[in-house]
N, C-alpha and C. Protein backbone atom coordinates (compact mmCIF):
# COMPACT_ATOMS: atom_id res chain seq x y z
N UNK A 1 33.30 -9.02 7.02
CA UNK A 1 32.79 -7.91 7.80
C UNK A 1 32.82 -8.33 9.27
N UNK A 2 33.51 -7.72 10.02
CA UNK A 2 33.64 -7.89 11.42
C UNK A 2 32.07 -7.42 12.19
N UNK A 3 32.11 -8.35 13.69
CA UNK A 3 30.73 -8.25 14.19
C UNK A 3 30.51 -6.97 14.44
N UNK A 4 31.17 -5.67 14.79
CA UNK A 4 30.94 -4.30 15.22
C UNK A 4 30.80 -3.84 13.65
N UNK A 5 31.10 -4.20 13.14
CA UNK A 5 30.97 -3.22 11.79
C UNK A 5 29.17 -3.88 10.83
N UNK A 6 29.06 -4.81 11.09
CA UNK A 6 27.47 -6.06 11.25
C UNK A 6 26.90 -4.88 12.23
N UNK A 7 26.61 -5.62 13.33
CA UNK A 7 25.90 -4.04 13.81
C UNK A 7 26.00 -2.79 13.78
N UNK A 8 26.45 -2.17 13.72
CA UNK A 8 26.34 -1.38 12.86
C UNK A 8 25.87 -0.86 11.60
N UNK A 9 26.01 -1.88 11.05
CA UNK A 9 24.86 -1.64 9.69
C UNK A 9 23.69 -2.27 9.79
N UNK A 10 23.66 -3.34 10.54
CA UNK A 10 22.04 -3.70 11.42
C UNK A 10 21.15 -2.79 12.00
N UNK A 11 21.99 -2.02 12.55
CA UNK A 11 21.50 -0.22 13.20
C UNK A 11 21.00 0.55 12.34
N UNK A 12 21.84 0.96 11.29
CA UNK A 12 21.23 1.84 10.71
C UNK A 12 20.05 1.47 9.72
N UNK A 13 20.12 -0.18 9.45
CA UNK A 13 18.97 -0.51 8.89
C UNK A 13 17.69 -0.46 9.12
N UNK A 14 17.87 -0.77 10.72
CA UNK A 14 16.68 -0.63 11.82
C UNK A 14 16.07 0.89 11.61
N UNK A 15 17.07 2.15 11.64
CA UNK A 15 16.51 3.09 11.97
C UNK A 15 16.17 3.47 10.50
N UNK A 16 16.77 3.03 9.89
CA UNK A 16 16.02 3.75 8.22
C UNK A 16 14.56 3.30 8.30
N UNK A 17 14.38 1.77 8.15
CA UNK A 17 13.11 1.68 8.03
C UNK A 17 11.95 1.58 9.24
N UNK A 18 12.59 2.33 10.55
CA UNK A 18 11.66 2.44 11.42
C UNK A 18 10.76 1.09 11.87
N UNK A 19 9.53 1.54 11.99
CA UNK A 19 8.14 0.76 11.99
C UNK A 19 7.41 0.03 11.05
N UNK A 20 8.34 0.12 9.83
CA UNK A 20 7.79 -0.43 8.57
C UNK A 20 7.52 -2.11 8.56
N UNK A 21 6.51 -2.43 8.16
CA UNK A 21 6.28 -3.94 7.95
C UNK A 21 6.41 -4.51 7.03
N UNK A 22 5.89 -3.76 5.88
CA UNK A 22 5.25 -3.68 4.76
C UNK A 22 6.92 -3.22 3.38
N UNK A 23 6.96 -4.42 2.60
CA UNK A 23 8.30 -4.23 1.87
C UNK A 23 8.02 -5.20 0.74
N UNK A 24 8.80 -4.44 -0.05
CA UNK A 24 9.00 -5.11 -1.34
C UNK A 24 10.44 -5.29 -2.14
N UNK A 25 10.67 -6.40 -2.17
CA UNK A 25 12.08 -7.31 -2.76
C UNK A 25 12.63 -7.19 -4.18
N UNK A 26 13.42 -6.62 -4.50
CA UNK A 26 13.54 -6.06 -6.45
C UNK A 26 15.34 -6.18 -6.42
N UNK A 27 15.53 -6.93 -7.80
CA UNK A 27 16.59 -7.26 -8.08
C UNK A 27 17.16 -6.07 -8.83
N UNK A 28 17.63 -4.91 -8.34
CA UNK A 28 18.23 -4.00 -9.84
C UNK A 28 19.21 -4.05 -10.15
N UNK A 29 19.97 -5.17 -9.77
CA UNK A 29 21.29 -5.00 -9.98
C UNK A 29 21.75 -4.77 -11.77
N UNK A 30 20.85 -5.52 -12.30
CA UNK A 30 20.96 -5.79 -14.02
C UNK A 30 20.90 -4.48 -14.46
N UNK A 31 20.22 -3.01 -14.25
CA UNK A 31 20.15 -1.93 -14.32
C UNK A 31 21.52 -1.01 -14.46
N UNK A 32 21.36 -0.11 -15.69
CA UNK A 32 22.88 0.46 -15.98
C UNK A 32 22.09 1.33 -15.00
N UNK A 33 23.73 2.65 -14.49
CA UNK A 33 23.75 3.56 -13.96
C UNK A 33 22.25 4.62 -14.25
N UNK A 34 22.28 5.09 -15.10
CA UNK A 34 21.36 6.33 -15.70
C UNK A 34 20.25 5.46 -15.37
N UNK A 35 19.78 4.16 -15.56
CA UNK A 35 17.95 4.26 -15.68
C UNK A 35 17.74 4.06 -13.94
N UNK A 36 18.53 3.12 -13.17
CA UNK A 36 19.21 3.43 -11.74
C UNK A 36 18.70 4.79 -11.37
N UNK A 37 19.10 5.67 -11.67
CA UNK A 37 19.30 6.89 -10.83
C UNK A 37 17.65 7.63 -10.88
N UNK A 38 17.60 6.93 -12.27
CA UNK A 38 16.00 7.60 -12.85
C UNK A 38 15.22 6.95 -11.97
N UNK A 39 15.02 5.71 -11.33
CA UNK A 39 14.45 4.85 -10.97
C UNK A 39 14.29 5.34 -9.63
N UNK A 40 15.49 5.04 -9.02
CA UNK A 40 15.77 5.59 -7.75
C UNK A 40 14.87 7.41 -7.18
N UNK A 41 15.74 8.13 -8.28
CA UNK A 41 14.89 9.35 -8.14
C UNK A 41 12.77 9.24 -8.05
N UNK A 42 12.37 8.25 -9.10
CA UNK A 42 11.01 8.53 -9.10
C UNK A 42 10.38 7.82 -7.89
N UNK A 43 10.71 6.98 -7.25
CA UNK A 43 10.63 6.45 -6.18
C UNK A 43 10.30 7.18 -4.66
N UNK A 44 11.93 7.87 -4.59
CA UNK A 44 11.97 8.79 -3.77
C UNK A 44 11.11 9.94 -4.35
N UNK A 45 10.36 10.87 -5.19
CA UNK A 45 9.34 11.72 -5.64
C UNK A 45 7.79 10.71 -4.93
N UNK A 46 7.69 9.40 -4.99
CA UNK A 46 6.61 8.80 -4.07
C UNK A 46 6.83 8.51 -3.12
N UNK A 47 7.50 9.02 -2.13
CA UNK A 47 7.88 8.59 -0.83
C UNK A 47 7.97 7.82 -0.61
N UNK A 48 8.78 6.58 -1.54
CA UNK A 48 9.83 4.99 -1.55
C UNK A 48 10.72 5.16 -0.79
N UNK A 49 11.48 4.58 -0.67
CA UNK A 49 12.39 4.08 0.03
C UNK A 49 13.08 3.23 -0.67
N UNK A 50 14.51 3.13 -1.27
CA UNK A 50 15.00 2.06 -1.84
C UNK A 50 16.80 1.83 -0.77
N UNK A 51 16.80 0.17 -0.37
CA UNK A 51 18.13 0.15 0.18
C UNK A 51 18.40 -0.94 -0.34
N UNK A 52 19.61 -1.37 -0.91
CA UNK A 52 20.35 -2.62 -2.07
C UNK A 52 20.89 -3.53 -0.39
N UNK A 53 20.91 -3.99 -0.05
CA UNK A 53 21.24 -4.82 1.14
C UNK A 53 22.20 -5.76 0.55
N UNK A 54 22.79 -5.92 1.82
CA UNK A 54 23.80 -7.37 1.83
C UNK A 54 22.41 -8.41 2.53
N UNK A 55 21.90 -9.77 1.98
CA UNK A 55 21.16 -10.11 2.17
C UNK A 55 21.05 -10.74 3.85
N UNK A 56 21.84 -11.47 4.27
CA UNK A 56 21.80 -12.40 5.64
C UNK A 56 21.71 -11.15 6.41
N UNK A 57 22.51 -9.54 6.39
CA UNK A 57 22.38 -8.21 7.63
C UNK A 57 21.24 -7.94 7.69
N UNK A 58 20.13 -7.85 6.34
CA UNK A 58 18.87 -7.51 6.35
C UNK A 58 18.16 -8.20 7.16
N UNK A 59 18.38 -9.55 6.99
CA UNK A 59 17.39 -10.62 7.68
C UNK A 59 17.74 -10.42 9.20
N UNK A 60 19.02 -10.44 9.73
CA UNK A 60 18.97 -10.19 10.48
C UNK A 60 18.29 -9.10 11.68
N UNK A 61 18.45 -7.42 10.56
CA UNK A 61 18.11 -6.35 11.20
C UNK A 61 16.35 -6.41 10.71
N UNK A 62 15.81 -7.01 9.87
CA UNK A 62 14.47 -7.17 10.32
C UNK A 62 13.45 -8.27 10.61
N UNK A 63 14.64 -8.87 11.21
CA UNK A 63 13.75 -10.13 12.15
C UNK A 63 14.13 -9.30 13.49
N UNK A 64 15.00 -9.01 13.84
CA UNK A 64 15.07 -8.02 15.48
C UNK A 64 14.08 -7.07 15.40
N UNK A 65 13.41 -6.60 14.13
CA UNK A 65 12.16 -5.76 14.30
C UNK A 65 10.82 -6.23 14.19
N UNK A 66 11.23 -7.66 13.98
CA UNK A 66 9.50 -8.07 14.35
C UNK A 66 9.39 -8.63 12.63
N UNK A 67 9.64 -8.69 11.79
CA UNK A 67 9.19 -8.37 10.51
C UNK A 67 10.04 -10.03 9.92
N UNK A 68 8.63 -11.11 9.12
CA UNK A 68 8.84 -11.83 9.23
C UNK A 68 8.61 -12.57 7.62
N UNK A 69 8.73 -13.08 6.85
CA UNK A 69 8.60 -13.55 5.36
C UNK A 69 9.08 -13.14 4.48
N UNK A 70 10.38 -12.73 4.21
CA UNK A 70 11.40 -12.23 3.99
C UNK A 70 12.26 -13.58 3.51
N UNK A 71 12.50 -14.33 3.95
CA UNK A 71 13.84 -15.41 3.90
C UNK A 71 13.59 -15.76 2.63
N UNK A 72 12.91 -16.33 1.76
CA UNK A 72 13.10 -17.13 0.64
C UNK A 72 13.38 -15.58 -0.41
N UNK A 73 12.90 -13.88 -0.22
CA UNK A 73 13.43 -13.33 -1.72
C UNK A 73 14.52 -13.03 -0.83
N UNK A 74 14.80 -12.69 -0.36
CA UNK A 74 16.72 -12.40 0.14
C UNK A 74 17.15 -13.38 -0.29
N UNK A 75 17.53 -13.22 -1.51
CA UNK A 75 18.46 -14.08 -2.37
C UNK A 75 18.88 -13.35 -3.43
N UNK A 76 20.40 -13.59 -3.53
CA UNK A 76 20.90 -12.97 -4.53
C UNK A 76 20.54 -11.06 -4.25
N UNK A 77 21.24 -10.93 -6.00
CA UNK A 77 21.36 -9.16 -5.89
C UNK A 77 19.78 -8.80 -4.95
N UNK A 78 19.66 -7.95 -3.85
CA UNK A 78 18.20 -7.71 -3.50
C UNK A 78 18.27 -5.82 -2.99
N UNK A 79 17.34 -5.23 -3.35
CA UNK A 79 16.97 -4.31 -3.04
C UNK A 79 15.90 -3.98 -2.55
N UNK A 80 15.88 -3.79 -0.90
CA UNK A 80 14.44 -3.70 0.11
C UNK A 80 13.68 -2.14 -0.76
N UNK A 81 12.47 -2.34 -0.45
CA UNK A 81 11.58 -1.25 -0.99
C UNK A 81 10.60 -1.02 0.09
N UNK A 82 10.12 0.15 0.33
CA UNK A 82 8.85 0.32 1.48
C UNK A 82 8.91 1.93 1.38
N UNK A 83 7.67 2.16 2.21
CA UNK A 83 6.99 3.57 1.83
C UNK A 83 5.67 3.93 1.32
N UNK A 84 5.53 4.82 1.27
CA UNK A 84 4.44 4.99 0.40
C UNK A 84 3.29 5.48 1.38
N UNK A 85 2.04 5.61 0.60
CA UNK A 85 1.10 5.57 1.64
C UNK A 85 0.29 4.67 2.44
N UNK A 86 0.82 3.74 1.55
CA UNK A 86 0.22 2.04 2.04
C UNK A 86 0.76 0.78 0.96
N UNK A 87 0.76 -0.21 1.55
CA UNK A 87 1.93 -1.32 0.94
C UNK A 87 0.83 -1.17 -0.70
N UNK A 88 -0.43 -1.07 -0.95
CA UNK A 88 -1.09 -1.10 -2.15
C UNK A 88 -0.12 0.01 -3.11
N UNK A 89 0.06 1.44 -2.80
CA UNK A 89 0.24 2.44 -3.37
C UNK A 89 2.24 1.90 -3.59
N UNK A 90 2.61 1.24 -2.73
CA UNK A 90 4.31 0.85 -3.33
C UNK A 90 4.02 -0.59 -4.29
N UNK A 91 3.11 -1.38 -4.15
CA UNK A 91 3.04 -2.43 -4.92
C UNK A 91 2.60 -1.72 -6.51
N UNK A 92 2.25 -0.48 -6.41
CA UNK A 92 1.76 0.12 -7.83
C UNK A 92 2.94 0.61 -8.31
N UNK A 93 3.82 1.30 -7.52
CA UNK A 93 4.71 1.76 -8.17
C UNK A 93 5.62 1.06 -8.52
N UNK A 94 5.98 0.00 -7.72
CA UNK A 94 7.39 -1.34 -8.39
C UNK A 94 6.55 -1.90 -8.94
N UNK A 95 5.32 -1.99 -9.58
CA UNK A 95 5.08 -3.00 -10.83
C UNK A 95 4.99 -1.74 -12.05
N UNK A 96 4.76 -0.79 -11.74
CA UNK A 96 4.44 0.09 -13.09
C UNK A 96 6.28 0.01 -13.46
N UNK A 97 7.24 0.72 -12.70
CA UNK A 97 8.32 0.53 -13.56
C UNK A 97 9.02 -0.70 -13.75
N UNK A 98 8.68 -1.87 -12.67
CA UNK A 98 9.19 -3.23 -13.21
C UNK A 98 8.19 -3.42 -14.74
N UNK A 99 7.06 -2.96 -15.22
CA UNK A 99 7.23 -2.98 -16.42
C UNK A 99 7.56 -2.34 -17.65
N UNK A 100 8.10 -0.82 -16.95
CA UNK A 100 8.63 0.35 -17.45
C UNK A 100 10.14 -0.51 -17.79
N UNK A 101 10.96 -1.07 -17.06
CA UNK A 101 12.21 -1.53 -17.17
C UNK A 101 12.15 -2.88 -16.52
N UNK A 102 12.70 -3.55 -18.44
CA UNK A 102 12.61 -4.72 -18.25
C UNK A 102 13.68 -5.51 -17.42
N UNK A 103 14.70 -4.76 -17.34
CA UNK A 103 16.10 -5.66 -16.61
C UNK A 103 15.30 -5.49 -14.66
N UNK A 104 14.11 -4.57 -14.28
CA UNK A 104 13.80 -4.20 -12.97
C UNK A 104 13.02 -5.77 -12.50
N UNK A 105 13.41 -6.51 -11.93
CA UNK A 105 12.71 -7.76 -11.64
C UNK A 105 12.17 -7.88 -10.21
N UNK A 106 11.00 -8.29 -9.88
CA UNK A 106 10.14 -7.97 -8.35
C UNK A 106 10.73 -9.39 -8.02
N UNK A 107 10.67 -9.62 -6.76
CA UNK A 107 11.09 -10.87 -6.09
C UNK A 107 10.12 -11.38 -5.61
N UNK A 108 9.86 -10.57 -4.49
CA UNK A 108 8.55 -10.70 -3.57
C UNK A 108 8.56 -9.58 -2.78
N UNK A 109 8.31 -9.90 -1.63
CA UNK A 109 8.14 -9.09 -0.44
C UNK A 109 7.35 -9.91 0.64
N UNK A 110 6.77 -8.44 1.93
CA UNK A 110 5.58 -8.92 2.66
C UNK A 110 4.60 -7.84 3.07
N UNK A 111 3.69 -8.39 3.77
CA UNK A 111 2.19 -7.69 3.83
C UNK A 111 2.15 -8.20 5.15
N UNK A 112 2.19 -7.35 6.40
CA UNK A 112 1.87 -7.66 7.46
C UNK A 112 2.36 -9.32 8.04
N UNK A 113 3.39 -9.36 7.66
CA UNK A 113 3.63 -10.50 8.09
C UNK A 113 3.42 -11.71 6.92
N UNK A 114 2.78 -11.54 6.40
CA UNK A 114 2.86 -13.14 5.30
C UNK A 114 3.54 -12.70 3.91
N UNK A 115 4.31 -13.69 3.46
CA UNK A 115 5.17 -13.51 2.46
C UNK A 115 4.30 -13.42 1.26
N UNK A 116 4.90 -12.71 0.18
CA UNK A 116 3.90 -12.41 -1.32
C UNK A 116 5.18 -12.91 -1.82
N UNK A 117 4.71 -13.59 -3.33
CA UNK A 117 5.76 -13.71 -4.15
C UNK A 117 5.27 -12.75 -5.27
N UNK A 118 6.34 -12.70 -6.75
CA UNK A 118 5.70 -11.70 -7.63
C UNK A 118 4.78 -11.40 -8.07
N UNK A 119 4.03 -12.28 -8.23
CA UNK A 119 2.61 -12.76 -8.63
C UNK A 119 1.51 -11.99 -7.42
N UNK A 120 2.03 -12.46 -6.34
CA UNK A 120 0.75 -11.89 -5.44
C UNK A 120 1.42 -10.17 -5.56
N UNK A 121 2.35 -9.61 -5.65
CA UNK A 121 2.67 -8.10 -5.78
C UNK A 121 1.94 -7.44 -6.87
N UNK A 122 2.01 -7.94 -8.07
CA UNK A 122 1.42 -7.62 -9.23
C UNK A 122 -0.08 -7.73 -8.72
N UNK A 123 -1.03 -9.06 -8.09
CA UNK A 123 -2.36 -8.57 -7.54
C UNK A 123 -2.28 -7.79 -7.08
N UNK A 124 -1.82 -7.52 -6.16
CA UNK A 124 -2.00 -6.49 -4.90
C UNK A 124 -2.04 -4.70 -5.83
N UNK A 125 -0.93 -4.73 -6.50
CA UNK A 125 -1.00 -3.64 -7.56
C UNK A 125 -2.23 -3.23 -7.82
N UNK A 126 -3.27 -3.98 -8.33
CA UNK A 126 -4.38 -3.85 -9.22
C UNK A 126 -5.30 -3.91 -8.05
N UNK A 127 -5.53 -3.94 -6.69
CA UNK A 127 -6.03 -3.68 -5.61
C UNK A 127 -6.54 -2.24 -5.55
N UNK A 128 -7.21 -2.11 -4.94
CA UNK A 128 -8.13 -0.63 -3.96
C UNK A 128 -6.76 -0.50 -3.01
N UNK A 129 -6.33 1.19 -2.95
CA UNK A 129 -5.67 1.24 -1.87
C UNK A 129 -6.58 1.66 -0.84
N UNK A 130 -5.92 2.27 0.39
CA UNK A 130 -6.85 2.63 1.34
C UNK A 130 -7.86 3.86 1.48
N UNK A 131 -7.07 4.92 0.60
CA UNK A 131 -7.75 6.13 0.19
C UNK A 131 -9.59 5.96 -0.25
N UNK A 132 -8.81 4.80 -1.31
CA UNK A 132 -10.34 4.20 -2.33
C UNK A 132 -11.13 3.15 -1.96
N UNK A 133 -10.47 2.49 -0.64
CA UNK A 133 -11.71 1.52 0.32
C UNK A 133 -12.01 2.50 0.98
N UNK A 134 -11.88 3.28 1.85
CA UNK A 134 -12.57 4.57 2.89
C UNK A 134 -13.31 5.20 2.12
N UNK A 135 -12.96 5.74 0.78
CA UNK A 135 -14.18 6.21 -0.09
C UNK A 135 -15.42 5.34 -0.65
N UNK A 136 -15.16 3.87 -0.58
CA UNK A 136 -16.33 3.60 -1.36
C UNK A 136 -17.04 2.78 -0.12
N UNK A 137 -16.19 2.83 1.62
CA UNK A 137 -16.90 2.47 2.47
C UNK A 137 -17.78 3.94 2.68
N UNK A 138 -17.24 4.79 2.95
CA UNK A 138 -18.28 6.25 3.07
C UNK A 138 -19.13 6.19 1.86
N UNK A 139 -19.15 6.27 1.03
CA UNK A 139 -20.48 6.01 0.07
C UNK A 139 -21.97 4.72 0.15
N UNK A 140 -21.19 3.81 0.77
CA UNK A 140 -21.84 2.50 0.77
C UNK A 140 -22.93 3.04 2.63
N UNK A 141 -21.89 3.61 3.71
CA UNK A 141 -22.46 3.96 4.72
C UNK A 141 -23.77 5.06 4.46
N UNK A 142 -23.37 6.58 3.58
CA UNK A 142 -24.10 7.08 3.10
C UNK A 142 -25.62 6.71 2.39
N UNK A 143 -25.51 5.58 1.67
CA UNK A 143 -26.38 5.16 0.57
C UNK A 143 -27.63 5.12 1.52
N UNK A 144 -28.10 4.31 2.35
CA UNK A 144 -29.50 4.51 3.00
C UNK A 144 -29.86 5.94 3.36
N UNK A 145 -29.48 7.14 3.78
CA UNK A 145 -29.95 8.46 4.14
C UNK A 145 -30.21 9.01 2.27
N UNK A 146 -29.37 8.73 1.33
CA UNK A 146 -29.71 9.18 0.04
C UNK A 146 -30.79 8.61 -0.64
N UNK A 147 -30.67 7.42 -0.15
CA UNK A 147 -32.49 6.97 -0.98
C UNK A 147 -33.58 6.74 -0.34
N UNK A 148 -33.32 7.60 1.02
CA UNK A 148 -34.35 8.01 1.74
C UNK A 148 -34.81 9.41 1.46
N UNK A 149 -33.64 10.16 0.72
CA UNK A 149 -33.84 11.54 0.93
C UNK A 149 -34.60 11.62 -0.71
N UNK A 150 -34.10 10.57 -1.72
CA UNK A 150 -34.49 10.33 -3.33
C UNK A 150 -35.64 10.12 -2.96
N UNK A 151 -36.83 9.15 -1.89
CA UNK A 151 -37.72 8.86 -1.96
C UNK A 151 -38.65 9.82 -1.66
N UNK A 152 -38.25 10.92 -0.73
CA UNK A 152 -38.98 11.99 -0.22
C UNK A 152 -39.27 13.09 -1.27
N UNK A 153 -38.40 13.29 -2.64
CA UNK A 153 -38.50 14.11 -3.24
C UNK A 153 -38.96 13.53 -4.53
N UNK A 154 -39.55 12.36 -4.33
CA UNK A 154 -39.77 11.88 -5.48
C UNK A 154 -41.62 11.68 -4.89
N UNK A 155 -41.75 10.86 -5.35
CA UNK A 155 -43.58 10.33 -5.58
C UNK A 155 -44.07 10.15 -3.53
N UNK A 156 -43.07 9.54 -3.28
CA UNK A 156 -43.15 9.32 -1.57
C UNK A 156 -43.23 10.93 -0.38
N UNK A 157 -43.08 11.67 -1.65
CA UNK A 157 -42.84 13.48 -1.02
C UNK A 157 -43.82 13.60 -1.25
N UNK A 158 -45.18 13.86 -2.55
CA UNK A 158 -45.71 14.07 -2.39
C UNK A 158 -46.61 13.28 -1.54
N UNK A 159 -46.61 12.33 -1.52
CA UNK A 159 -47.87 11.40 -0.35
C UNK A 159 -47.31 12.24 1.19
N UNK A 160 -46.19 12.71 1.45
CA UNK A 160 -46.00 13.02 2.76
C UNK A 160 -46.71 14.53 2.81
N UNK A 161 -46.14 15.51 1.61
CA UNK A 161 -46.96 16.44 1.89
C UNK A 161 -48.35 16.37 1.60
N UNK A 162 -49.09 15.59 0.87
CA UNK A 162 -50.85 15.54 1.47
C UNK A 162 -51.02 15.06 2.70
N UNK A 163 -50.63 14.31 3.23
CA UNK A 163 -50.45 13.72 4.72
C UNK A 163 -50.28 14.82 5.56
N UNK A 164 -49.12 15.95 5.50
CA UNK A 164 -49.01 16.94 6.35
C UNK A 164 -50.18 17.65 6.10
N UNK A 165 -50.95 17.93 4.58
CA UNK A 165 -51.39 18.84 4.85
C UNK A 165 -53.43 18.74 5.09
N UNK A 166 -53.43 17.23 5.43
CA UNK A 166 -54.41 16.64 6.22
C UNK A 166 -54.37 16.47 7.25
N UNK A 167 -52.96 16.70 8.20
CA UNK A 167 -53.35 16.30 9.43
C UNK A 167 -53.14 17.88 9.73
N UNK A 168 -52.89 19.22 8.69
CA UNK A 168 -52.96 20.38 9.41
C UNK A 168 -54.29 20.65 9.18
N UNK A 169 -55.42 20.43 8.80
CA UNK A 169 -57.14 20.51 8.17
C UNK A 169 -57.86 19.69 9.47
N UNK A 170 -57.43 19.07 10.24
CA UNK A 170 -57.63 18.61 11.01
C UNK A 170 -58.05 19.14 12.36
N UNK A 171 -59.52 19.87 13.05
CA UNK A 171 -59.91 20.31 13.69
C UNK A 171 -58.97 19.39 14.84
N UNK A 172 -58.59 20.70 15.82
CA UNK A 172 -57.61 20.09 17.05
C UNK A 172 -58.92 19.72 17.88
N UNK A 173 -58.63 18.42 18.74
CA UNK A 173 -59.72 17.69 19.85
C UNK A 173 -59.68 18.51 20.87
């Protein structure tokens, strides 16, 4: 591959995956056509992203973007992955069909910069995405006004309303 025809596909690599940091490394080459396409299709239905790379152009076009722990799965057959709504919600979906299809093998990837191997992808899978930390941080923020409001309507309500309604019996000075 000549150097203009290298950049060039360095380019368009750049602009496919934008701003993305966040990627995951999958061998499909072992994959016949049909479960491929199936694969491919359910992916793109979660707003994946799948590109089969020539490995050394990748490294190249995303180390010029900043994007760094990558070098040891660029090896061999590799297919970049990213998308989603957050690297948790794509680490769910390449482990549910890497165990949907056994020839689908995870490599690694990265997370903001530090490299995961398969093992840490598969944790990360079984992780809180961000949807479900913001929800159970808003519940946890909530919790003091609710068992303030449980205490008022419980045994602590009534002591407040005899209280109110002693200091309204209360000749004004």
């Amino acid at each position: 591959m000549g150097r203009h025809v290298k950049d060039m596909v360095i380019a368009d690599i750049q602009g496919r995956v934008g701003s993305t940091k966040d990627f995951i490394v999958v061998d499909a080459s072992k994959l016949d056509a049909i479960t491929a396409n199936r694969w491919r299709l359910a992916m793109r239905k979660e707003q994946i992203s799948a590109l089969t790379v020539k490995n050394s152009v990748a490294l190249n076009a995303l180390k010029s973007k900043g994007v760094q722990g990558l070098d040891a799965v660029l090896a061999g057959p590799s297919t970049l992955l990213w998308g989603g709504e957050d690297v948790v919600q794509l680490s769910r979906a390449v482990a549910k069909w890497a165990k949907d299809i056994q020839n689908l093998q995870i490599k690694g990837g990265t997370c903001d910069g530090q490299p995961l191997d398969a093992a840490a992808i598969e944790t990360l899978s079984k992780s809180a995405g961000r949807l479900e930390t913001i929800g159970e941080l808003a519940g946890l923020m909530l919790a003091p006004g609710r068992q303030l409001a449980g205490c008022l309507q419980g045994p602590g309500g009534r002591l407040a309303g005899q209280l109110k309604t002693l200091a309204d019996k209360e000749p004004a000075e």
